[in-house]
Protein backbone atom coordinates (compact mmCIF):
# COMPACT_ATOMS: atom_id res chain seq x y z
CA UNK A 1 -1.25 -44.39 232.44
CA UNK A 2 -3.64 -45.87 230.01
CA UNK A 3 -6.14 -48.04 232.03
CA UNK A 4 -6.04 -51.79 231.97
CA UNK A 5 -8.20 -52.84 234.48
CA UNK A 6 -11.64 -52.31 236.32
CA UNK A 7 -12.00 -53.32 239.82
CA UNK A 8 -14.97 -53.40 241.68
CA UNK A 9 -16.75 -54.08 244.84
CA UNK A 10 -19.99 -56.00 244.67
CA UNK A 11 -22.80 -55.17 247.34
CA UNK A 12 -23.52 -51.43 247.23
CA UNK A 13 -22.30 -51.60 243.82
CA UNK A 14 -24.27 -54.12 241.65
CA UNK A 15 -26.78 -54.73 244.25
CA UNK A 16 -28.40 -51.81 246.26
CA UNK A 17 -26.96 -51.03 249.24
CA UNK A 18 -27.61 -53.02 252.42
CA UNK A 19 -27.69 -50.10 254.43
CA UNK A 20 -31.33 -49.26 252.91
CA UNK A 21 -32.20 -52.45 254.76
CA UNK A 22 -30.41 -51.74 258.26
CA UNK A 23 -32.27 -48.20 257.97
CA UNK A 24 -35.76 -50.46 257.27
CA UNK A 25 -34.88 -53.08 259.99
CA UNK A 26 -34.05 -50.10 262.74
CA UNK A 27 -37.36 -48.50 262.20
CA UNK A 28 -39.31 -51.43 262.36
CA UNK A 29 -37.43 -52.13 266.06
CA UNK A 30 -37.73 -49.19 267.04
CA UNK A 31 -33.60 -48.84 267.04
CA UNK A 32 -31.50 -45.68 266.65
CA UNK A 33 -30.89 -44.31 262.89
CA UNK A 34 -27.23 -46.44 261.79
CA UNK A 35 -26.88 -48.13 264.93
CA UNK A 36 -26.18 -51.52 262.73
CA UNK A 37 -23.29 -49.01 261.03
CA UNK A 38 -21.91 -48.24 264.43
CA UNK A 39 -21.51 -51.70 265.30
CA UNK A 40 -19.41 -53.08 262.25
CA UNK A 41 -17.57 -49.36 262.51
CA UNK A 42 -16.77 -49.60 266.15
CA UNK A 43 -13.47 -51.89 266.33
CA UNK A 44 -13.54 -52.46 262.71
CA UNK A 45 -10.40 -54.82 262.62
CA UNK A 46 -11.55 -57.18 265.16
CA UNK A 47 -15.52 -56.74 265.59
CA UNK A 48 -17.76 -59.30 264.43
CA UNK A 49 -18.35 -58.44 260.93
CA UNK A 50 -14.73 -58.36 260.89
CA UNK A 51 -14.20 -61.86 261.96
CA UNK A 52 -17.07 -63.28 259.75
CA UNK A 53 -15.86 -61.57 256.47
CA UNK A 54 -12.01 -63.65 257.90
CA UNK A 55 -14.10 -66.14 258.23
CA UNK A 56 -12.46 -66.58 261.52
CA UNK A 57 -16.16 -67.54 263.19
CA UNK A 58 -19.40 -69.11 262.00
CA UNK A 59 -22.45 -68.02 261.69
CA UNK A 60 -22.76 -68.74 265.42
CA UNK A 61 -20.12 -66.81 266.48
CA UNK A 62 -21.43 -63.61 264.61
CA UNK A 63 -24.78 -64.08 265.96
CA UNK A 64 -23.47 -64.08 269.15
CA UNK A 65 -20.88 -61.42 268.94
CA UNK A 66 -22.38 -59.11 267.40
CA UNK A 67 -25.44 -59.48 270.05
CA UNK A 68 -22.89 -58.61 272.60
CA UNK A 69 -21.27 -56.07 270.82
CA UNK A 70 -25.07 -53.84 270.43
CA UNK A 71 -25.83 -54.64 273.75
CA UNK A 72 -22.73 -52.96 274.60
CA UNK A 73 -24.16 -50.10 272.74
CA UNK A 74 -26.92 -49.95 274.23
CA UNK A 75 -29.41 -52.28 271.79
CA UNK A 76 -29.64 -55.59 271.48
CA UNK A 77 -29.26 -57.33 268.33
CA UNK A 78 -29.06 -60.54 267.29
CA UNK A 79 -26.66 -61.28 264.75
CA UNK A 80 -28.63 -63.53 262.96
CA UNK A 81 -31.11 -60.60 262.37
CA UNK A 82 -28.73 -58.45 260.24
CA UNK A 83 -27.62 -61.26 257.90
CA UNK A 84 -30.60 -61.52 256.17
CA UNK A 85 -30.27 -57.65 255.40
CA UNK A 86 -27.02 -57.58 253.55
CA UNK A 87 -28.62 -58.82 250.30
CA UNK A 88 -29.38 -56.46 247.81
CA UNK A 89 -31.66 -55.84 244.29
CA UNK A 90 -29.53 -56.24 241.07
CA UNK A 91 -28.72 -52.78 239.43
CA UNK A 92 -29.05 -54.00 235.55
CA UNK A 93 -27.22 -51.37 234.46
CA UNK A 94 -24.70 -51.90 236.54
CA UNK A 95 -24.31 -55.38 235.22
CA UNK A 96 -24.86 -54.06 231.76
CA UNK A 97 -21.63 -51.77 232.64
CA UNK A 98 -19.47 -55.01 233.74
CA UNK A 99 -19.96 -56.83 230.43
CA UNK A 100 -19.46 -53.76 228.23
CA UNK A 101 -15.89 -52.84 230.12
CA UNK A 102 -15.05 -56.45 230.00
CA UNK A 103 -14.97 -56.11 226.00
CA UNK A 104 -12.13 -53.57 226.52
CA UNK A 105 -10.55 -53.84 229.80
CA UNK A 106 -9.77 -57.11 232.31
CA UNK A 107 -11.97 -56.73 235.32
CA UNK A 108 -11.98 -58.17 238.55
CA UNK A 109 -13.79 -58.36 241.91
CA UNK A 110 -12.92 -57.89 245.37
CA UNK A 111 -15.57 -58.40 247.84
CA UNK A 112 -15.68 -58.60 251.76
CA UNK A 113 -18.25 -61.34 252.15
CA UNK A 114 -19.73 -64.64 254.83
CA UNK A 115 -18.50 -67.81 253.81
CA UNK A 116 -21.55 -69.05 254.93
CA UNK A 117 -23.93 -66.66 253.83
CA UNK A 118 -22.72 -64.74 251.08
CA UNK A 119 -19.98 -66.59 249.38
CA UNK A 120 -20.80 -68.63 245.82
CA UNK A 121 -19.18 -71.71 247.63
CA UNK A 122 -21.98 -72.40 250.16
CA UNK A 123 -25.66 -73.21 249.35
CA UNK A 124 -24.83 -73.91 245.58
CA UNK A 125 -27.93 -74.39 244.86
CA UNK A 126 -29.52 -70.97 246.08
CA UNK A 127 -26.16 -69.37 245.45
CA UNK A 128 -26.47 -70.09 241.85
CA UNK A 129 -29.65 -68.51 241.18
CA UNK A 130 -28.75 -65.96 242.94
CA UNK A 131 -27.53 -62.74 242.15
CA UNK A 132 -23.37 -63.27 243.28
CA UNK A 133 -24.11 -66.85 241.48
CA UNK A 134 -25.09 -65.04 237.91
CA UNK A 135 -22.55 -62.06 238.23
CA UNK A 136 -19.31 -63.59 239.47
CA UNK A 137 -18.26 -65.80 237.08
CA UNK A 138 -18.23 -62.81 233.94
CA UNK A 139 -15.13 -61.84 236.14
CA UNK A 140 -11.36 -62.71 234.91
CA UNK A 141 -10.37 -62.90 238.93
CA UNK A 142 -12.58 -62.98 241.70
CA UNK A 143 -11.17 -62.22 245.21
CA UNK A 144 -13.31 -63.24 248.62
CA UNK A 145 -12.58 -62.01 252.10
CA UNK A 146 -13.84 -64.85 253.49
CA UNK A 147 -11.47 -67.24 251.34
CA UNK A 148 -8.40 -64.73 250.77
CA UNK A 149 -8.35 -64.12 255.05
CA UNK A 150 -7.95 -60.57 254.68
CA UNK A 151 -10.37 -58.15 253.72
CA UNK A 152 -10.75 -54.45 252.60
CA UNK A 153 -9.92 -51.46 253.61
CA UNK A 154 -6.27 -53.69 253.60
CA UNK A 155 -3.97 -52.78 250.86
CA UNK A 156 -3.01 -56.28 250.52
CA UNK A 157 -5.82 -57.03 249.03
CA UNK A 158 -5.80 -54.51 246.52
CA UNK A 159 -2.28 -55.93 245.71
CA UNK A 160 -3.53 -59.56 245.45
CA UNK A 161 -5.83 -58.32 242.68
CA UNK A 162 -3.21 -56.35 240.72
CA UNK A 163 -1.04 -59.81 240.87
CA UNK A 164 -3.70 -61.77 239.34
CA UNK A 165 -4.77 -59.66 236.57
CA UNK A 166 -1.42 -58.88 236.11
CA UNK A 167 -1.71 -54.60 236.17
CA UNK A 168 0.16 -52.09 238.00
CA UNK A 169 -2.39 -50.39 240.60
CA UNK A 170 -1.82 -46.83 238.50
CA UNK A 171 -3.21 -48.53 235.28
CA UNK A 172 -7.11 -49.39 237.33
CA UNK A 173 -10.18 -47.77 237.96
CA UNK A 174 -11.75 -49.40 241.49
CA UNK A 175 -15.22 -49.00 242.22
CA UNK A 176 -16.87 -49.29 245.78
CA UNK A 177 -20.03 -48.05 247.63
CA UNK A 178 -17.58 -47.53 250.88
CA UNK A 179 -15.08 -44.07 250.93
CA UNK A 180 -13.29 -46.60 253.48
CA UNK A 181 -12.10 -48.70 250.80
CA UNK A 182 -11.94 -46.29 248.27
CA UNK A 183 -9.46 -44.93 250.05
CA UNK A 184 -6.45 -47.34 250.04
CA UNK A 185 -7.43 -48.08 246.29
CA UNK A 186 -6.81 -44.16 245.57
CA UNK A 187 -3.36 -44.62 247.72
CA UNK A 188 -2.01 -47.34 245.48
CA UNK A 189 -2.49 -45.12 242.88
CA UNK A 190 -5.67 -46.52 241.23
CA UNK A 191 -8.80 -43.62 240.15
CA UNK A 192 -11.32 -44.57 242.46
CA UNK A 193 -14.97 -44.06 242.37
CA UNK A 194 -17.12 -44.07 245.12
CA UNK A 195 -20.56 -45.48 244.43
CA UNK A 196 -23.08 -43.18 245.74
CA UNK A 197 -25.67 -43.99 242.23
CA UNK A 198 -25.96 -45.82 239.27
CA UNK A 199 -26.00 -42.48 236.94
CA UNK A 200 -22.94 -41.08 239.14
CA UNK A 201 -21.22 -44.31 239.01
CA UNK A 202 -21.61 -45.18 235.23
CA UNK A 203 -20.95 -40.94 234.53
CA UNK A 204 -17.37 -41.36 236.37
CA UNK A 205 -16.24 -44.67 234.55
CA UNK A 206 -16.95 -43.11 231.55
CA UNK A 207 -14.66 -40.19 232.71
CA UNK A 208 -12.28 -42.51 233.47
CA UNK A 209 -12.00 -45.17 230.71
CA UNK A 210 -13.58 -43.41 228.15
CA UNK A 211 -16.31 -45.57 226.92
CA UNK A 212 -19.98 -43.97 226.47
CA UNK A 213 -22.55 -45.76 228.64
CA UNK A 214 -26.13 -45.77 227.14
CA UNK A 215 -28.19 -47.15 229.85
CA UNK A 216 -25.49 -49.14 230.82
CA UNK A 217 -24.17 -50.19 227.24
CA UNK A 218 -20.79 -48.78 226.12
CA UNK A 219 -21.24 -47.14 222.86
C-alpha cells in the first residue's frame, strides 16, 4: 500500500536518547550500568514510569515510587533525580526530515511523556522555548500518554493515531528509538523503523517513502 502517513516517537528520535544521560548519571553515583532501564522495565504496566506517563501520579508520587522501586533493586534512587535526565539535544536533521515528509505525507506524533514535566501543557513558558514547544505543533495530530491515559507499547494507541489522521495502519511508516514499541506498530501492519541513528533512521525512511534525504532535506 502506498504510504500516507509518518508516525513518530519523539525522545530518542528528535532528541538524543535519554539513556546517554541514565548511563552519565549511573557513573557519576557510582550505580550499576542500566540500572535506571531495569527499573522502568521491571513491571512495565504498573511501575512508576508507567503511572507518570498515565499520569495516574504526580511528580511526588514518581519520586517516591520509583525510590522504592530501586531500593528494591538494590540502589536507591530518587525519582526526582531521573527526571531531569529524560531531556534530550535536538537532532536538526531529524527535524529537517519532519518538515520535508510533511510536504508529501500527513504526520503525526505519539509520545509517552510527564504531564508535569514533559508535556507542552505545563510550564508554557519554558515549554515553549523548548524543544517539544518548537517541534510539536509542525504535527497534523499530536497524541500524549499523559493526556490520552494509555501509552505505548498499547496498540490502542497506535489505533487512536490512525483515527485521527484518518489512514489504515498498512498505509504508515512509525518511527521509535524503543524495539518495544516498534513492535506493536509492525503488528498493525505499519513498516517500522527502529531509531538506533540519525543516518540509519533518515537511510530507512527513504527506503520506505521514497524521498531522498540530503542532510535531512528531501530532494
Amino acid at each position: 500500500m502506498t504510504v500516507e502517513a509518518v508516525i513518530w516517537d519523539f525522545g530518542g528520535v528528535f532528541t538524543t536518547s535519554p539513556f546517554e544521560a541514565f548511563a552519565r548519571y549511573e557513573a557519576e553515583k557510582g550505580l550499576p550500568k542500566d540500572l535506571i532501564r531495569k527499573v522502568n522495565s521491571t513491571n512495565p504496566d504498573s511501575n512508576a514510569w508507567a503511572l507518570f506517563e498515565r499520569n495516574e501520579i504526580d511528580a511526588k508520587g514518581f519520586d517516591e515510587l520509583f525510590l522504592a522501586e530501586s531500593t528494591a533493586l538494590g540502589h536507591p534512587v530518587p525519582g526526582r533525580e531521573v527526571l531531569p535526565l529524560i531531556s534530550g539535544a535536538v537532532r536538526p536533521r531529524m527535524v529537517a526530515a519532519l518538515k520535508a515528509c510533511k510536504q508529501h505525507f500527513k504526520v503525526g506524533c505519539i509520545t509517552n511523556n510527564m504531564v508535569s514535566h514533559h508535556s507542552p501543557g505545563a510550564d508554557a513558558p519554558q515549554q515553549a522555548a523548548g524543544a517539544m514547544g518548537q517541534i510539536l505543533p509542525l504535527f497534523d495530530h499530536v497524541i500524549e500518554s499523559s493526556k490520552a491515559g494509555v501509552r505505548k507499547p498499547d496498540p490502542a494507541i497506535y489505533l487512536m493515531m490512525c483515527a485521527a489522521l484518518g489512514v489504515k495502519p498498512e498505509a504508515c511508516v512509525y518511527l521509535d528509538d524503543l524495539g518495544i514499541n516498534c513492535k506493536p506498530a509492525a503488528a498493525l501492519g505499519m513498516r517500522a523503523i527502529k531509531v538506533v541513528d540519525v543516518d540509519q533512521t533518515l537511510a530507512e525512511l527513504s527506503a520506505a517513502t521514497g524521498l531522498i534525504f540530503e542532510d535531512g532535506v528531501a530532494a
